[in-house]
C-alpha atoms as a PDB file:
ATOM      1  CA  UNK A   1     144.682 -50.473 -21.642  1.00  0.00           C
ATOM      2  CA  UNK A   2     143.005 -51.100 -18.050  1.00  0.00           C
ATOM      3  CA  UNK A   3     145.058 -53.173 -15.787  1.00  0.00           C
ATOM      4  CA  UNK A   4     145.208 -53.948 -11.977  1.00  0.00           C
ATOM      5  CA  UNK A   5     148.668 -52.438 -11.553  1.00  0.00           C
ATOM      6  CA  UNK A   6     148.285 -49.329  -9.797  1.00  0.00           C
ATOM      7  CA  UNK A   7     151.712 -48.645  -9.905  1.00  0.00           C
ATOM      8  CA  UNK A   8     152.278 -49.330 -14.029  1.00  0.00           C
ATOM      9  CA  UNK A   9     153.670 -45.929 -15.245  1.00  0.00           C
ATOM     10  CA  UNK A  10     155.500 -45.272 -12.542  1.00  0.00           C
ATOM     11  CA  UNK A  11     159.217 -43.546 -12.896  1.00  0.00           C
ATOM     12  CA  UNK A  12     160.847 -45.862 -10.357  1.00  0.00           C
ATOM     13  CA  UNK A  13     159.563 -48.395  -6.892  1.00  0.00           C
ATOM     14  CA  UNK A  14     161.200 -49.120  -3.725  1.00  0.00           C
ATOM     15  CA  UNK A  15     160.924 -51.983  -1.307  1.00  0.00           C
ATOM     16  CA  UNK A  16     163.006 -52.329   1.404  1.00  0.00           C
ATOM     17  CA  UNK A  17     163.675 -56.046   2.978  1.00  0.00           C
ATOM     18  CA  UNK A  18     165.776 -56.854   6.228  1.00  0.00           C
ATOM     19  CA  UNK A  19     166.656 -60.545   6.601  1.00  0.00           C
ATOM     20  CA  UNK A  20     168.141 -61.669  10.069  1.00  0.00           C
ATOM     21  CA  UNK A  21     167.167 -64.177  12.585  1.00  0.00           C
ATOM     22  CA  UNK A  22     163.782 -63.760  14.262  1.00  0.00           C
ATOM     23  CA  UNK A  23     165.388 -63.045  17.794  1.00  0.00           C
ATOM     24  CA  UNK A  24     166.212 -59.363  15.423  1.00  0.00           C
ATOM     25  CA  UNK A  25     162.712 -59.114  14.143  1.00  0.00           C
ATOM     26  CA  UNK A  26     161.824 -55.790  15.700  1.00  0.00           C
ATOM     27  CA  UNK A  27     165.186 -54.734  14.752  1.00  0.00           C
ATOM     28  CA  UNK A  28     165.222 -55.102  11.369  1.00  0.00           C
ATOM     29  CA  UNK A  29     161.553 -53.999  10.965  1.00  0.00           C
ATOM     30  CA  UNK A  30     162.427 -50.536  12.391  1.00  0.00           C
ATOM     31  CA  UNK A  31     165.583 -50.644   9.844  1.00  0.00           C
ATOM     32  CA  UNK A  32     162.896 -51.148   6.898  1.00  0.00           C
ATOM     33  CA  UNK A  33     160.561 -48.298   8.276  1.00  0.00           C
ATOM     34  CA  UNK A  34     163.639 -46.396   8.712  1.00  0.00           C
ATOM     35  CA  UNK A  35     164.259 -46.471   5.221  1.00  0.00           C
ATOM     36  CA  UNK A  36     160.767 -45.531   4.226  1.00  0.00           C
ATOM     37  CA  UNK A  37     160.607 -43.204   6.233  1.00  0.00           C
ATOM     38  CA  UNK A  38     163.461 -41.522   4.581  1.00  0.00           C
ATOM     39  CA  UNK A  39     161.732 -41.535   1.344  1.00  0.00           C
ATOM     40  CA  UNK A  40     158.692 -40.290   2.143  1.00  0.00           C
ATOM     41  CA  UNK A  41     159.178 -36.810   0.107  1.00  0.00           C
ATOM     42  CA  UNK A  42     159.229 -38.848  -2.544  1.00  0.00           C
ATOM     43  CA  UNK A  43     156.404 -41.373  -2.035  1.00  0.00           C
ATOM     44  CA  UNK A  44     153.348 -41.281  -4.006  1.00  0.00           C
ATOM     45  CA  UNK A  45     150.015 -42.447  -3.176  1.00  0.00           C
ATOM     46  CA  UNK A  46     150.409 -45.649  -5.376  1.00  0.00           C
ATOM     47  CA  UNK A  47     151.325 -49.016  -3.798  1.00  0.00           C
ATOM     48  CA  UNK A  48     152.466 -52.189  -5.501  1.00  0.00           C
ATOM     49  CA  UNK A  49     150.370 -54.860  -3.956  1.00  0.00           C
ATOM     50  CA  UNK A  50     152.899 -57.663  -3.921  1.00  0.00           C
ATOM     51  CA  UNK A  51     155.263 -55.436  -1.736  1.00  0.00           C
ATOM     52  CA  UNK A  52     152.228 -55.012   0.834  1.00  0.00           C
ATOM     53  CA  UNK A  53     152.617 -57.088   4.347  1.00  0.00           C
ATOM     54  CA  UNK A  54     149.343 -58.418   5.435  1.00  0.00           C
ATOM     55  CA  UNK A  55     148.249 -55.664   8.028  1.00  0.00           C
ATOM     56  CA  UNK A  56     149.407 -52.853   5.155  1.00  0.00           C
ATOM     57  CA  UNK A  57     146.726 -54.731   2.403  1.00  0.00           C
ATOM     58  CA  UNK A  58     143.490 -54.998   4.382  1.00  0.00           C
ATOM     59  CA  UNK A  59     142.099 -51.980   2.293  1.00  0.00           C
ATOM     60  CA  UNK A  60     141.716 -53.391  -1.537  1.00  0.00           C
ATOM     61  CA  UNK A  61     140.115 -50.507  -2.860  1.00  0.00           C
ATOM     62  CA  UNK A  62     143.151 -48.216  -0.799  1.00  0.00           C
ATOM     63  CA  UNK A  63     145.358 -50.715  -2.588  1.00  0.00           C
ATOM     64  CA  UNK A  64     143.624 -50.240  -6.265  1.00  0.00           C
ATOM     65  CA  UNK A  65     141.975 -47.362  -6.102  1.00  0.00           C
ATOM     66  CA  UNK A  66     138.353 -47.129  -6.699  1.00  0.00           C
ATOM     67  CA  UNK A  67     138.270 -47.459 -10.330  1.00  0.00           C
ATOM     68  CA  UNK A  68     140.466 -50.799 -10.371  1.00  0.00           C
ATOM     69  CA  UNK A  69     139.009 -52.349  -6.994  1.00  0.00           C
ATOM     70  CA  UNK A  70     135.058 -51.887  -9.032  1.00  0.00           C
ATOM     71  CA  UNK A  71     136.717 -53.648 -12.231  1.00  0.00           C
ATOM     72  CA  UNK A  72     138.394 -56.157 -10.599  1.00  0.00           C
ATOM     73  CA  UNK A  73     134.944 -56.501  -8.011  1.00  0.00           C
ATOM     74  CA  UNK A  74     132.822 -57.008 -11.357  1.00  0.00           C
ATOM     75  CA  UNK A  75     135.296 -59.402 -12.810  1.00  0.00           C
ATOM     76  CA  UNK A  76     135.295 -61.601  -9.474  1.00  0.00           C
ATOM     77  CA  UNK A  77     131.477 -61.559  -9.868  1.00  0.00           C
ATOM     78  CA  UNK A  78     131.184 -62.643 -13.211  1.00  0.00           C
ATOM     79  CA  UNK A  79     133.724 -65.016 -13.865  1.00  0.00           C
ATOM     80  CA  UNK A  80     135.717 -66.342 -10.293  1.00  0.00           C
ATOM     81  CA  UNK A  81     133.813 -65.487  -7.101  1.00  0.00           C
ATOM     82  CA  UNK A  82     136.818 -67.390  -5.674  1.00  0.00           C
ATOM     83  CA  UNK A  83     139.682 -65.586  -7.843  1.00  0.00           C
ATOM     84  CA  UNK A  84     142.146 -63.510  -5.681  1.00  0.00           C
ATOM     85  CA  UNK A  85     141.682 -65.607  -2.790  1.00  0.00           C
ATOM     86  CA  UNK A  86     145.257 -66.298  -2.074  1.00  0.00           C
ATOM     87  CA  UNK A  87     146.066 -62.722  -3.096  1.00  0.00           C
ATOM     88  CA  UNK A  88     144.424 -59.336  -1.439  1.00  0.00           C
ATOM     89  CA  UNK A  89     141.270 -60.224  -1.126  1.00  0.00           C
ATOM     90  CA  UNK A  90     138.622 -58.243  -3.307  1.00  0.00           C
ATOM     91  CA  UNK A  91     134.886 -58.901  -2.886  1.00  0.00           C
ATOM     92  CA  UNK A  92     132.351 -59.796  -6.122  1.00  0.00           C
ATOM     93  CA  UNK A  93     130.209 -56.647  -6.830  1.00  0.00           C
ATOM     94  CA  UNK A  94     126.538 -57.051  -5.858  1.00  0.00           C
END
């Protein structure tokens, strides 16, 4: 069944998260990319858009993939030209 979850089927996920006081905030970033960077043999080219930070989700149809980002475009259109706003954005389909 279509869905927007690019990462549905998937045999595991990661996310990495580093909590600390903001005077550590380049610290702990570089302790998160750290970690991903570690996995990287392992990383596929699917992303689980929750997990995105805001400079990581400015491509939606990176994000989807082209099939999903022109369903979820056409669905936008037709029934919410406002839907996903507080979400990664995706434009209506002309």
């Amino acid at each position: 069944m279509p869905n927007a979850v690019a990462t549905r089927g998937l045999p595991y996920s990661l996310l990495g998260v580093a909590a600390g006081p903001l005077s550590q905030e380049q610290q702990l970033k570089r302790s998160v990319a750290e970690l991903l960077d570690g996995m990287k043999p392992w990383q596929g080219d699917r992303r689980f858009v929750n997990n995105l930070a805001p400079d990581e989700a400015a491509d939606g149809a990176a994000i989807y993939g082209p099939e999903r980002y022109a369903r979820l475009a056409s669905v936008k259109k037709t029934y919410d030209p406002a839907m996903f706003r507080l979400n990664h954005n995706v434009i209506p389909a002309t």
